[in-house]
C-alpha atoms as a PDB file:
ATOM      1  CA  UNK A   1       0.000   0.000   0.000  1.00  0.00           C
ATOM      2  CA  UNK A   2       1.713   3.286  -1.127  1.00  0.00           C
ATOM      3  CA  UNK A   3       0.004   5.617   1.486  1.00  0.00           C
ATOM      4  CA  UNK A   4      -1.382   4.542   4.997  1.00  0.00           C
ATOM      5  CA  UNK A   5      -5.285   4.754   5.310  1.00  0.00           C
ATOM      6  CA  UNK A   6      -5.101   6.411   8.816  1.00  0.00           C
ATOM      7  CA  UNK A   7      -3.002   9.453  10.243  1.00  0.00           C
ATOM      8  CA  UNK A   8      -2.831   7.493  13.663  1.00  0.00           C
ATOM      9  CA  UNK A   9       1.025   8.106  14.502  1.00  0.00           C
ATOM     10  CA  UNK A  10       0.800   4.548  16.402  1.00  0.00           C
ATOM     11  CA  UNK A  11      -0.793   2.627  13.792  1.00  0.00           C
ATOM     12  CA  UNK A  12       0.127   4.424  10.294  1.00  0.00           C
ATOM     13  CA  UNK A  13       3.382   2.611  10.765  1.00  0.00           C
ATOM     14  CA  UNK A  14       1.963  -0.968  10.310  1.00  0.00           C
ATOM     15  CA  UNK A  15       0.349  -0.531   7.068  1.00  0.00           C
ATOM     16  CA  UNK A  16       4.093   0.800   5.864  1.00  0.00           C
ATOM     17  CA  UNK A  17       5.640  -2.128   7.705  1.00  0.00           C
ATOM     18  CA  UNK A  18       3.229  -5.664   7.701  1.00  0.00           C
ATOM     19  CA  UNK A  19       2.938  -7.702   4.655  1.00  0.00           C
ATOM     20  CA  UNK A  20      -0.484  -6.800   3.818  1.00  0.00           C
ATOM     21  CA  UNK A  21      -2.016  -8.385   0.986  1.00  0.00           C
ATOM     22  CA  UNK A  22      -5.709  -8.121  -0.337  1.00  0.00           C
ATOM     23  CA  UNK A  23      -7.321 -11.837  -0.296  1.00  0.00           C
ATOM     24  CA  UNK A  24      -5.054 -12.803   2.674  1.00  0.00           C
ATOM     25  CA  UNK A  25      -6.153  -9.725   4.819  1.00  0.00           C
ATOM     26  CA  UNK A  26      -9.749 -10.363   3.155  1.00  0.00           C
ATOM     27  CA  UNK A  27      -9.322 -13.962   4.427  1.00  0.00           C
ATOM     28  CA  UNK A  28      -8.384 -12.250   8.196  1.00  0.00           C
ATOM     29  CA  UNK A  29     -11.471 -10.162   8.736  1.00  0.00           C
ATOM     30  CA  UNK A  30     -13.447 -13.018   7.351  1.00  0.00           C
ATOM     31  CA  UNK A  31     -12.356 -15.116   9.895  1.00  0.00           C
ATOM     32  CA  UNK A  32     -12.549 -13.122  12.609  1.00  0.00           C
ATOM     33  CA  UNK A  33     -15.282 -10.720  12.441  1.00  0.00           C
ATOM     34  CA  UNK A  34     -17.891 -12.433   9.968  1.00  0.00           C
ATOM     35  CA  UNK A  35     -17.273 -16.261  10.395  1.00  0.00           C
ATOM     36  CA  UNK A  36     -18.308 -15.724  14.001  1.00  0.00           C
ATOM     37  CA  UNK A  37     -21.757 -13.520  13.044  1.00  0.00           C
ATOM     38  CA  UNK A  38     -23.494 -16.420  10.908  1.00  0.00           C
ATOM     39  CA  UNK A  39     -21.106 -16.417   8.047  1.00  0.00           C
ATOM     40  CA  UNK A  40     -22.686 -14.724   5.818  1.00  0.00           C
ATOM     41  CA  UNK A  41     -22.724 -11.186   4.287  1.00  0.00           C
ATOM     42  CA  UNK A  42     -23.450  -9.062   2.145  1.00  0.00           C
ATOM     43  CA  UNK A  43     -20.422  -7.972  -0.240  1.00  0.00           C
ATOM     44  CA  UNK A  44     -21.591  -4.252  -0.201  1.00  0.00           C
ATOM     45  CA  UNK A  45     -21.379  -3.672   3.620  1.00  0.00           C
ATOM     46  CA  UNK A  46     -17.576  -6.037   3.430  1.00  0.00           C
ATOM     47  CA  UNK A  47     -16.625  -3.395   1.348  1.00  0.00           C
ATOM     48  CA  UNK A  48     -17.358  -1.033   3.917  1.00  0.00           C
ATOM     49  CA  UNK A  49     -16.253  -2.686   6.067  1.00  0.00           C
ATOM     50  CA  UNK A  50     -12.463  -3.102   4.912  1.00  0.00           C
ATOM     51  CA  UNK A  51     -12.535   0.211   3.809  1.00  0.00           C
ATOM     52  CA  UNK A  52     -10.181   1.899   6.439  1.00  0.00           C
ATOM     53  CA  UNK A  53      -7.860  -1.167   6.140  1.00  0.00           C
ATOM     54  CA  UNK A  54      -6.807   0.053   2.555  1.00  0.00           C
ATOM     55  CA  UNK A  55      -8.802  -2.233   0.415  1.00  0.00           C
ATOM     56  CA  UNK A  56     -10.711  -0.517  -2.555  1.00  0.00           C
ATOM     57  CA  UNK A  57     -14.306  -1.772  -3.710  1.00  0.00           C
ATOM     58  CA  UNK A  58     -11.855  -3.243  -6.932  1.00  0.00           C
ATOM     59  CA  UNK A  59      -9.763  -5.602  -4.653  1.00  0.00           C
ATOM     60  CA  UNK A  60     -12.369  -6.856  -2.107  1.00  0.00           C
ATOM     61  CA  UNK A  61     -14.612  -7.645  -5.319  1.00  0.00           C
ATOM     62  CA  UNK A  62     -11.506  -9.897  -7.564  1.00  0.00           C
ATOM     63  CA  UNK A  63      -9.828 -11.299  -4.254  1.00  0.00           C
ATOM     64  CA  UNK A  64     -13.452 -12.471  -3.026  1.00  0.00           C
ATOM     65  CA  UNK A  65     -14.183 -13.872  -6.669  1.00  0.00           C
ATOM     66  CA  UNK A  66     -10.918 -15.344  -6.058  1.00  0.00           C
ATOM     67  CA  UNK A  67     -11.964 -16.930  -3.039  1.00  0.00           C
ATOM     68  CA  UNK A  68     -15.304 -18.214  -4.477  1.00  0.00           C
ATOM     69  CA  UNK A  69     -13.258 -19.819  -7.528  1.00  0.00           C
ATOM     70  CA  UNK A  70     -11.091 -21.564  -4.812  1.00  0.00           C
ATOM     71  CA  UNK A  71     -14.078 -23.128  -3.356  1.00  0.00           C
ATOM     72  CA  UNK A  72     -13.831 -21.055  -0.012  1.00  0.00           C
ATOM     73  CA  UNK A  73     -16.727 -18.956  -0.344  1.00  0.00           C
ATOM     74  CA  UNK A  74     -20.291 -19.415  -1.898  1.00  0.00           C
ATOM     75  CA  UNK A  75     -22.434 -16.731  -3.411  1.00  0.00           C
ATOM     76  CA  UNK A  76     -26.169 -15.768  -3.506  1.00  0.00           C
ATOM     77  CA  UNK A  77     -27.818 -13.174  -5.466  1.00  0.00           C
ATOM     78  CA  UNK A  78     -30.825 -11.061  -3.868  1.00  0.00           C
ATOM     79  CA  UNK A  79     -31.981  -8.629  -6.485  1.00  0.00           C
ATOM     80  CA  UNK A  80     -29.475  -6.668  -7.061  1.00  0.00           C
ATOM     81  CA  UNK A  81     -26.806  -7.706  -3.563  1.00  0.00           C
ATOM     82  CA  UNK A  82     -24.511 -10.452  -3.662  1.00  0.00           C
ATOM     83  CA  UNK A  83     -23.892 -12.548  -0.574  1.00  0.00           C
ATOM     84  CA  UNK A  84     -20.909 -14.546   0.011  1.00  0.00           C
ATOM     85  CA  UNK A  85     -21.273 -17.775   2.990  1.00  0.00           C
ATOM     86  CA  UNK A  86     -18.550 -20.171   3.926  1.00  0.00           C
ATOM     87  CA  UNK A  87     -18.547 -23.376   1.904  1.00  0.00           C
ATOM     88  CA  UNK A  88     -18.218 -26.456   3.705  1.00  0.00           C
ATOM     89  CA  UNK A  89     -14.252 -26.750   2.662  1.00  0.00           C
ATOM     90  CA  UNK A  90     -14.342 -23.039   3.763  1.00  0.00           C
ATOM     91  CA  UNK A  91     -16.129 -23.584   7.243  1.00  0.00           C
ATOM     92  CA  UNK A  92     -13.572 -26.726   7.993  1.00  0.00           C
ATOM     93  CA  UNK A  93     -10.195 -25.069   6.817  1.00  0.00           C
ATOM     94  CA  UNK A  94     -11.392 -21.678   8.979  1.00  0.00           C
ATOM     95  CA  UNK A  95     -12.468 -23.637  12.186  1.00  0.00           C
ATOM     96  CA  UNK A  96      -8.986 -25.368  12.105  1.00  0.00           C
ATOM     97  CA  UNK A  97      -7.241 -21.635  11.943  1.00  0.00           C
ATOM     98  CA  UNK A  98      -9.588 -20.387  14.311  1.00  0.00           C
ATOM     99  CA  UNK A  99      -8.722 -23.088  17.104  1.00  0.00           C
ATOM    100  CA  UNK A 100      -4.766 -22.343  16.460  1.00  0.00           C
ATOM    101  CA  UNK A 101      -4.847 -18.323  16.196  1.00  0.00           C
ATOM    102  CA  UNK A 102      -7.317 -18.258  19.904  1.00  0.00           C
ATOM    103  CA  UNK A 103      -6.117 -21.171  21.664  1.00  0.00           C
ATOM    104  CA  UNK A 104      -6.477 -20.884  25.412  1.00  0.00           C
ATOM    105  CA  UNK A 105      -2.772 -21.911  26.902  1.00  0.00           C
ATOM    106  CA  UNK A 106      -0.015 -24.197  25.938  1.00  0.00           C
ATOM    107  CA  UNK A 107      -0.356 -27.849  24.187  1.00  0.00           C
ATOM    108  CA  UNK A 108      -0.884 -30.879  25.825  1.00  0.00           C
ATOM    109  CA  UNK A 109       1.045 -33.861  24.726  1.00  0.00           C
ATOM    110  CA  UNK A 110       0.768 -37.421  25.843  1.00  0.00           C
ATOM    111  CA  UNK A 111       3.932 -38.702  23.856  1.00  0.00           C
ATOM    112  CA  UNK A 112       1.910 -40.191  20.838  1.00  0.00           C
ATOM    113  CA  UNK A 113       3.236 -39.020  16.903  1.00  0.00           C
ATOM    114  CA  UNK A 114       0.436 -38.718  13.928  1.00  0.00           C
ATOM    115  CA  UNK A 115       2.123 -40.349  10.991  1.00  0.00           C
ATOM    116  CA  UNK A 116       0.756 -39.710   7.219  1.00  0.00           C
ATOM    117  CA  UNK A 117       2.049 -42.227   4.851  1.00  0.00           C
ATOM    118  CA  UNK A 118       1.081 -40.765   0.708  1.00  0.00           C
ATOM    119  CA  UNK A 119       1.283 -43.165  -1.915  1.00  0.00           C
ATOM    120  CA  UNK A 120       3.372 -40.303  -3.687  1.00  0.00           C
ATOM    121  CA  UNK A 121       3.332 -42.592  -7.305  1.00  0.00           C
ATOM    122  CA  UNK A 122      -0.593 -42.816  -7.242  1.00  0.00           C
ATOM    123  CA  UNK A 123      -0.760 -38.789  -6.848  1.00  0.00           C
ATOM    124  CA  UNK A 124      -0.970 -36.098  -9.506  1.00  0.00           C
ATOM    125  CA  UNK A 125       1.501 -33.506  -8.979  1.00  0.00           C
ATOM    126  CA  UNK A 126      -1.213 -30.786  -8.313  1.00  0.00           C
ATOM    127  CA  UNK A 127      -2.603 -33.494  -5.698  1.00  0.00           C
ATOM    128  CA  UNK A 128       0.602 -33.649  -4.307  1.00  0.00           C
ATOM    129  CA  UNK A 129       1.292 -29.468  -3.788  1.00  0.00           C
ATOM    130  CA  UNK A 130      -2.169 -29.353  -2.203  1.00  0.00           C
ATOM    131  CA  UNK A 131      -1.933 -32.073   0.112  1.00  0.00           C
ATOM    132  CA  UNK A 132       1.180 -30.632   1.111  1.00  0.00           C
ATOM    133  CA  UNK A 133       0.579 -27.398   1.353  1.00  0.00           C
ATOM    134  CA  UNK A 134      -2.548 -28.255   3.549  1.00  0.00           C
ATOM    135  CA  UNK A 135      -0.974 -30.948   5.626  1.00  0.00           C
ATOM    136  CA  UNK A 136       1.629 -27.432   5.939  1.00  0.00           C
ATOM    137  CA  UNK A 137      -1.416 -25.536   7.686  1.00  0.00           C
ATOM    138  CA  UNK A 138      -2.136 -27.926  10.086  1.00  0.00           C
ATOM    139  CA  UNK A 139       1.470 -27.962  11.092  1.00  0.00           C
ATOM    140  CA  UNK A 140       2.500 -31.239   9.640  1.00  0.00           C
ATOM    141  CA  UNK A 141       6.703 -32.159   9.283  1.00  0.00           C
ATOM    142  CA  UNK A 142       7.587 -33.295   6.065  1.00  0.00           C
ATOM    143  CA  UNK A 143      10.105 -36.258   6.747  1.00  0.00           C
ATOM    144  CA  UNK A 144      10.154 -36.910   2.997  1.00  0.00           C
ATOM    145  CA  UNK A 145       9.542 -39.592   0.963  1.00  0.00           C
ATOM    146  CA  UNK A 146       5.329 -38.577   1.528  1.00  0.00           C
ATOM    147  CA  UNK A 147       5.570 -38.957   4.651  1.00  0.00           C
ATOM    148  CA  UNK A 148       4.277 -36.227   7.528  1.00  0.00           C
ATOM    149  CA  UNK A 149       4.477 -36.003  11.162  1.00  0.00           C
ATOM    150  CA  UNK A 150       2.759 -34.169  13.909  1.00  0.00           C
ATOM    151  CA  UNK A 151       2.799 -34.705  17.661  1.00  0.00           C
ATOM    152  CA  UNK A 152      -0.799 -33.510  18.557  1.00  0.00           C
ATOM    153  CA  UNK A 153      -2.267 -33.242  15.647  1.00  0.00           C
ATOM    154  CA  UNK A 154      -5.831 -33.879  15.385  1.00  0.00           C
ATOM    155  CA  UNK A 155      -7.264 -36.849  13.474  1.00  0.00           C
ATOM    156  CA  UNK A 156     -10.131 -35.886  13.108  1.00  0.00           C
ATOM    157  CA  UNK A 157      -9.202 -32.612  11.091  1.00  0.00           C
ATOM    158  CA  UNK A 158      -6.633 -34.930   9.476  1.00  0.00           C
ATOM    159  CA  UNK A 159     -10.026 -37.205   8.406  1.00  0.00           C
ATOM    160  CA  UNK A 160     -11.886 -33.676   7.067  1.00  0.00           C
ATOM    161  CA  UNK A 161      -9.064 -32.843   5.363  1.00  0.00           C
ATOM    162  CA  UNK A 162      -8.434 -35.600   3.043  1.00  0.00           C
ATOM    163  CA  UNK A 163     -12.197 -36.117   2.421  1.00  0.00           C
ATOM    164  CA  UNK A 164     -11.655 -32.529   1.229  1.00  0.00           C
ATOM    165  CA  UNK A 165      -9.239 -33.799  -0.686  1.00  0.00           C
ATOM    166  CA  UNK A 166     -10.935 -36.718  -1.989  1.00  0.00           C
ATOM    167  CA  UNK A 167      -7.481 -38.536  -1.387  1.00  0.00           C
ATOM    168  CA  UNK A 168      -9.274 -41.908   0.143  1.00  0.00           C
ATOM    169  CA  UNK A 169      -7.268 -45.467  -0.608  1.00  0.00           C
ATOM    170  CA  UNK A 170      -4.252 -42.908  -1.363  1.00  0.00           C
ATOM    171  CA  UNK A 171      -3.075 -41.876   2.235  1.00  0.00           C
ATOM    172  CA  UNK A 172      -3.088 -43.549   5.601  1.00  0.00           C
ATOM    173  CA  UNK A 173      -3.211 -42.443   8.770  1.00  0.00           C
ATOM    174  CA  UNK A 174      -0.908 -43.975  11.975  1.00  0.00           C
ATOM    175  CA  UNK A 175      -0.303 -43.414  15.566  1.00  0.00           C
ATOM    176  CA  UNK A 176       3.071 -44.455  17.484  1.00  0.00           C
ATOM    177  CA  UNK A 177       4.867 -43.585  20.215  1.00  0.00           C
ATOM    178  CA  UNK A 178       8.538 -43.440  21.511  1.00  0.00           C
ATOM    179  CA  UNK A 179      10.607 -46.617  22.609  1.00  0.00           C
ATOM    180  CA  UNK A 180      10.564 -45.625  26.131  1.00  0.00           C
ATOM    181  CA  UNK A 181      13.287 -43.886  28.308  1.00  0.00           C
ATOM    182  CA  UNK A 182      16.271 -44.995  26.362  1.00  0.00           C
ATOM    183  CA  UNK A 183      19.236 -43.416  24.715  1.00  0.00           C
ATOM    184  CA  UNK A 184      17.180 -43.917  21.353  1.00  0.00           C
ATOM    185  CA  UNK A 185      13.935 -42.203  22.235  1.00  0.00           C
ATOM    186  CA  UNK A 186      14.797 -38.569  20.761  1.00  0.00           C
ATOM    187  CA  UNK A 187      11.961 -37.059  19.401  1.00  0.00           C
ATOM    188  CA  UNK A 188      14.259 -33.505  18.973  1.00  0.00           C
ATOM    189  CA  UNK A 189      15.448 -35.589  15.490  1.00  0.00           C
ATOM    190  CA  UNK A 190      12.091 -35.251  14.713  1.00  0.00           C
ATOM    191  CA  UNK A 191      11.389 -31.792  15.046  1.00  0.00           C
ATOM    192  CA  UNK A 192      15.126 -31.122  13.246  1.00  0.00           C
ATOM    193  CA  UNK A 193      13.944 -33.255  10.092  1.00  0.00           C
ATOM    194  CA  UNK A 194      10.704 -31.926   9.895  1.00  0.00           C
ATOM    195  CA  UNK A 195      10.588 -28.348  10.945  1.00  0.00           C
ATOM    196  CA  UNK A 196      12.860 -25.075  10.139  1.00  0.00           C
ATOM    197  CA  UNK A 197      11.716 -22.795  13.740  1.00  0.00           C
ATOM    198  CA  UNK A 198      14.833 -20.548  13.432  1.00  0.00           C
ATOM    199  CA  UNK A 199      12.743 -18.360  11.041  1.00  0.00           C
ATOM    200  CA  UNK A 200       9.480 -18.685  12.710  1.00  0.00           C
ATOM    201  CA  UNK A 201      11.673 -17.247  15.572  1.00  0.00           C
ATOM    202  CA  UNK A 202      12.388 -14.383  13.242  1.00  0.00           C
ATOM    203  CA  UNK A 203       8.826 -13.622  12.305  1.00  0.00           C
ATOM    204  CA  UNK A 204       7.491 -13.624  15.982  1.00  0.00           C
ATOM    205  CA  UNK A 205      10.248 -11.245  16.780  1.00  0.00           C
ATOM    206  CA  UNK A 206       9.222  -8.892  14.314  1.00  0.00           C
ATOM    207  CA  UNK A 207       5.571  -9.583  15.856  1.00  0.00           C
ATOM    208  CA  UNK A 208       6.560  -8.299  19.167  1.00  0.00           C
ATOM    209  CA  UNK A 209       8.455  -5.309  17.593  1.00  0.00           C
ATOM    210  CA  UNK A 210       5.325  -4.424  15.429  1.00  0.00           C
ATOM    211  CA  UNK A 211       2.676  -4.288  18.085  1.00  0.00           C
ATOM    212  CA  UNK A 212       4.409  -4.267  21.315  1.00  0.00           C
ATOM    213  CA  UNK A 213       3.417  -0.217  21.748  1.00  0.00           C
ATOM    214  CA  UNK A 214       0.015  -1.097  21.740  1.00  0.00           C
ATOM    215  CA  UNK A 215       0.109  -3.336  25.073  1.00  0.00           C
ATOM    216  CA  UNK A 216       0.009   0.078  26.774  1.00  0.00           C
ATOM    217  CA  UNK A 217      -2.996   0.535  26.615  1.00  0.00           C
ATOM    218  CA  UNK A 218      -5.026   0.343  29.708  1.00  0.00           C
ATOM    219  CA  UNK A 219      -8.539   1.695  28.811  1.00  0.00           C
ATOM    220  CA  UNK A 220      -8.710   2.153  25.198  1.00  0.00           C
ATOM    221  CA  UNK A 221     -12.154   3.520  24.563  1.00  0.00           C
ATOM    222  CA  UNK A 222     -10.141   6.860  26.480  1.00  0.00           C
ATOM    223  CA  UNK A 223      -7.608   7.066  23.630  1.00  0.00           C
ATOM    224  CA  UNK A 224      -9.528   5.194  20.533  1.00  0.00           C
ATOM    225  CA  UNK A 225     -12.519   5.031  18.816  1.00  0.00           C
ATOM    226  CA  UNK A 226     -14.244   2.160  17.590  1.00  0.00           C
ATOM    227  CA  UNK A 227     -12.707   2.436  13.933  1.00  0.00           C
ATOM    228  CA  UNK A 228      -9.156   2.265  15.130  1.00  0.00           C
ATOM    229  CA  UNK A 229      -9.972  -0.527  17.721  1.00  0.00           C
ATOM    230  CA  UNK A 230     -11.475  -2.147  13.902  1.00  0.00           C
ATOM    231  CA  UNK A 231      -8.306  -1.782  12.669  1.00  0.00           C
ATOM    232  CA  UNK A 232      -5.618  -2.487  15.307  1.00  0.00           C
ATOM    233  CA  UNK A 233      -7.827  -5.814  15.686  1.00  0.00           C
ATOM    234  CA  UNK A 234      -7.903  -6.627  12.208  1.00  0.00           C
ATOM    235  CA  UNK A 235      -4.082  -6.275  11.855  1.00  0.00           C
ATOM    236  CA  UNK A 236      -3.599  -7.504  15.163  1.00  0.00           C
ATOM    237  CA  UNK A 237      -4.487 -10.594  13.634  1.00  0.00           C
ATOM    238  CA  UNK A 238      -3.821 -10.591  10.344  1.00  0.00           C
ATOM    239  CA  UNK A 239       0.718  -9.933  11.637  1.00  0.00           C
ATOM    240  CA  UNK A 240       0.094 -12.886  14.277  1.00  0.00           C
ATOM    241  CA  UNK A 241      -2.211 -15.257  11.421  1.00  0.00           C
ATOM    242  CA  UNK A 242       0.485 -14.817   9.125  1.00  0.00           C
ATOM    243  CA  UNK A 243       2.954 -16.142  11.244  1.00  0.00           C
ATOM    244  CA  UNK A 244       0.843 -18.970  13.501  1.00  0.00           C
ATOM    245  CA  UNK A 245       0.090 -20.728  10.745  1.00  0.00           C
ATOM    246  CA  UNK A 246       3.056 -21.862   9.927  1.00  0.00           C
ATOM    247  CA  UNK A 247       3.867 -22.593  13.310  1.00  0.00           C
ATOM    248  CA  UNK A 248       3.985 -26.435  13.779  1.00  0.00           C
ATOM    249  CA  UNK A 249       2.165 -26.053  17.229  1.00  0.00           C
ATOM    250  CA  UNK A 250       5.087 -27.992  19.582  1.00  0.00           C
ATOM    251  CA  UNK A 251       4.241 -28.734  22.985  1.00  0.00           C
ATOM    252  CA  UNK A 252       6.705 -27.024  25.127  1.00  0.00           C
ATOM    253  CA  UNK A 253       8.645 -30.411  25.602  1.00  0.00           C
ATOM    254  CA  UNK A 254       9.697 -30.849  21.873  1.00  0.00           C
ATOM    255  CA  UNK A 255      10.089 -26.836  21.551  1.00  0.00           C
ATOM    256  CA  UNK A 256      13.828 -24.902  21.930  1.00  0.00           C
ATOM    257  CA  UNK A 257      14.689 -22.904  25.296  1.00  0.00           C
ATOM    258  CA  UNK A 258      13.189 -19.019  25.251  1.00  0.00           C
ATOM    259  CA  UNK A 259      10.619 -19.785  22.761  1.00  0.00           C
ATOM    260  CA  UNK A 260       9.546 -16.566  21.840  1.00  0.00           C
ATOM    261  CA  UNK A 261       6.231 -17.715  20.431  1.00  0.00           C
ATOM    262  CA  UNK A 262       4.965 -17.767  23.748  1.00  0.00           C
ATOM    263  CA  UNK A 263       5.874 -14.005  24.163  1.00  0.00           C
ATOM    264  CA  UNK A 264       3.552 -13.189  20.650  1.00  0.00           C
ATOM    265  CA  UNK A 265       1.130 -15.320  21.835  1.00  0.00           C
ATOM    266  CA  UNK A 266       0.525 -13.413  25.299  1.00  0.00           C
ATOM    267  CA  UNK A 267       0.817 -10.137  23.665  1.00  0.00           C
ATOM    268  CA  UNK A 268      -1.450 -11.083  21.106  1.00  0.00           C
ATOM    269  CA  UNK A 269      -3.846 -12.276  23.642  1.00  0.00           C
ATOM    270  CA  UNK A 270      -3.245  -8.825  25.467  1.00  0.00           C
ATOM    271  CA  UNK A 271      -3.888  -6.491  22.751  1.00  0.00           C
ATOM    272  CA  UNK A 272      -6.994  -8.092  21.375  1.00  0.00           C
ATOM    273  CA  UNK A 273      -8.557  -7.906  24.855  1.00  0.00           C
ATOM    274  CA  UNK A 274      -8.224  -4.465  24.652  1.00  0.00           C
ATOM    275  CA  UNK A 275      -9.836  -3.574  21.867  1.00  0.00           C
ATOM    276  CA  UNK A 276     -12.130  -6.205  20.621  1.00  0.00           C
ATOM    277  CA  UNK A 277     -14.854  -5.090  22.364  1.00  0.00           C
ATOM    278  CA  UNK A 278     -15.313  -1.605  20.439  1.00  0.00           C
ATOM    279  CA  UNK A 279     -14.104  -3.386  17.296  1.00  0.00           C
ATOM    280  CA  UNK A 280     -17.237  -5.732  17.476  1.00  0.00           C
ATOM    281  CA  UNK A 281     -19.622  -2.381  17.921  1.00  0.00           C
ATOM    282  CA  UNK A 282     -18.127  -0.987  14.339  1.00  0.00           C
ATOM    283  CA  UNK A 283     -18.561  -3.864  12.592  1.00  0.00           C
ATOM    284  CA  UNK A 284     -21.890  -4.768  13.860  1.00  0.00           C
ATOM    285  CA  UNK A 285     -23.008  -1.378  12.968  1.00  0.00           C
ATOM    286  CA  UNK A 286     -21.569  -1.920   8.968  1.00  0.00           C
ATOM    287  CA  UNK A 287     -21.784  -5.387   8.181  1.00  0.00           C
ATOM    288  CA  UNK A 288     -24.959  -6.898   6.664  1.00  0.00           C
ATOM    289  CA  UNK A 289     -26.160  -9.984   5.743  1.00  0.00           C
ATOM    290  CA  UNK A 290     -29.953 -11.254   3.883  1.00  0.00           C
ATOM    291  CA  UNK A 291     -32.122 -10.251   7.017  1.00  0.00           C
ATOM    292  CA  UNK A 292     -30.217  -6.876   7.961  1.00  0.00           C
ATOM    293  CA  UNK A 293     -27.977  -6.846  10.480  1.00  0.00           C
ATOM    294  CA  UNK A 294     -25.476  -9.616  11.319  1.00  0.00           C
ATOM    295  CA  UNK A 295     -26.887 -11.606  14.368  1.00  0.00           C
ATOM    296  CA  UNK A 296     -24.409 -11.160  17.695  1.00  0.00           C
ATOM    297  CA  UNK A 297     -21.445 -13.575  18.056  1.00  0.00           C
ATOM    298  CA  UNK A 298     -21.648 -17.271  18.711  1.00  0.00           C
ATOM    299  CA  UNK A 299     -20.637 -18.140  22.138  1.00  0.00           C
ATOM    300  CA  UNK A 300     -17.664 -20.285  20.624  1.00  0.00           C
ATOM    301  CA  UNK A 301     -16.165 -16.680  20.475  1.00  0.00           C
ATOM    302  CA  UNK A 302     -16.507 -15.684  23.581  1.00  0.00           C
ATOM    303  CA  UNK A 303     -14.279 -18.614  24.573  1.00  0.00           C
ATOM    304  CA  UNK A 304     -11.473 -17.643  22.384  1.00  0.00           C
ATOM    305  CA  UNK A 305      -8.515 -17.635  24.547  1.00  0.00           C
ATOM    306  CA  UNK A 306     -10.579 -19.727  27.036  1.00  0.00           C
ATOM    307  CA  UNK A 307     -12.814 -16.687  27.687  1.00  0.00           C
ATOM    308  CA  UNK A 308     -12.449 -13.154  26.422  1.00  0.00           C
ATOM    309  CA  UNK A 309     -12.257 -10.456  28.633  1.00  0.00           C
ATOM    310  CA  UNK A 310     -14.854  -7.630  29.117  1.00  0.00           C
ATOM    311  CA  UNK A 311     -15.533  -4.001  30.825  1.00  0.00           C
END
């Protein structure tokens, strides 16, 4: 973006400095402020919406056709306004982000590995980049040779996501566990042969530089109005998306000493306690779906972060 949307001299800086791109900041808002209102909307009051992030009526309009054509999104027509929903692929691959960006503490993990053995020869190439780019998401290793690991990995999101895929007879699915307490039970070769976490280091360094200013905030309807709260929310999350999700999720055992994820994580959490609250008055008063207004959050996100906090 060549020129900031906002004069703010604390949050002009981030549109200069975060790697803000249309359908992935698109895919950010949706996620966090529509997903949780129903879903649906219309693309008229989105466009409002996103707005004072930067985006132009052009961009939201192509990167949400985009969307559609990747079979994230749905449309509807009612006279003359287009609505846009969650398909079901959209609706699984979004609940999976949304449990990783608002978990409530750290990871559990009961010593057990998730193994995913592809029959690489009976995959097409494209198959191939889009299992592995999903398997990616949910914070899968790649060992090589098609196969994936993940120490607390889900299987039932594994199951959605290959149904998705339509990859059934192709892949399989194991669990295992170390040898015990001997010299040869070292999971750390593991995470060395399936994960890179120097540069995820990096990225939630540059997190913490990006948005630690804004953890001083004690009372921010005093110093903010609901717009700004909108969009130090909205790139709040978008900075700390862009670099969870390719965060393999560790538990702290299998993780290196001074992890500074945990340090983004609590800020995050910090920050979007402080101004979610007046976010989700400005976008209830813009967004729109089929009946009128959006309906008011489910309770699922009132539990993000095990509960969110309020005045």
């Amino acid at each position: 973006m060549s020129r900031p949307p906002t004069s703010d001299p604390l949050i002009a800086p981030l549109f200069q400095r975060l790697d803000l791109k249309a359908k992935s900041l698109l895919v950010t808002v949706w996620g966090d402020a529509v997903a949780p209102h129903g879903g649906t909307v219309w693309l008229g009051s989105l466009i409002n919406l996103v707005a004072p992030l930067g985006l132009n009526d052009r961009a939201v309009r192509t990167n949400v056709f985009r969307l559609q054509k990747e079979g994230l999104l749905a449309s509807n027509q009612v006279g003359r306004r287009s609505f846009y929903r969650l398909t079901e692929t959209g609706a699984h691959r979004f609940a999976e982000a949304t449990t990783r960006i608002y978990a409530a503490g750290d990871i559990r993990w009961d010593g057990n590995w998730l193994f995913l053995f592809a029959l690489r020869r009976d995959l097409a190439e494209k198959e191939r980049r889009k299992l592995e780019t999903e398997l990616g998401w949910l914070g899968f290793g790649n060992l090589g040779g098609g196969i994936y690991a993940h120490p607390t990995a889900s299987a039932a999101s594994v199951d959605s996501l290959l149904t998705d895929l339509d990859l059934a007879g192709k892949v399989t699915i194991l669990k295992a566990t170390g040898s015990g307490n001997t010299p040869f039970d070292t999971p750390e070769i593991l995470v060395a042969k399936g994960w890179t976490l120097k540069d995820l280091e990096a990225d939630y360094a540059r997190f913490i530089r990006h948005f630690s200013g804004f953890a001083e905030f004690t009372e921010p309807a005093a110093s903010l109005d609901e717009k700004k709260c909108f969009i130090i929310r909205s790139l709040l999350v978008h900075d700390y998306r862009r670099v969870l999700l390719r965060d393999p999720m560790l538990p702290a055992e299998l993780l290196p000493p001074g992890w500074n994820g945990n340090q983004a994580r609590d800020l995050f959490r910090t920050i979007y306690n402080l101004v979610w609250e007046d976010a989700e008055t400005y976008l209830m008063t813009i967004l729109e779906n089929e009946t009128g207004r959006l309906p008011p959050a489910s309770e699922e996100f009132y539990r993000r972060f095990g509960e969110l906090k309020r005045r």
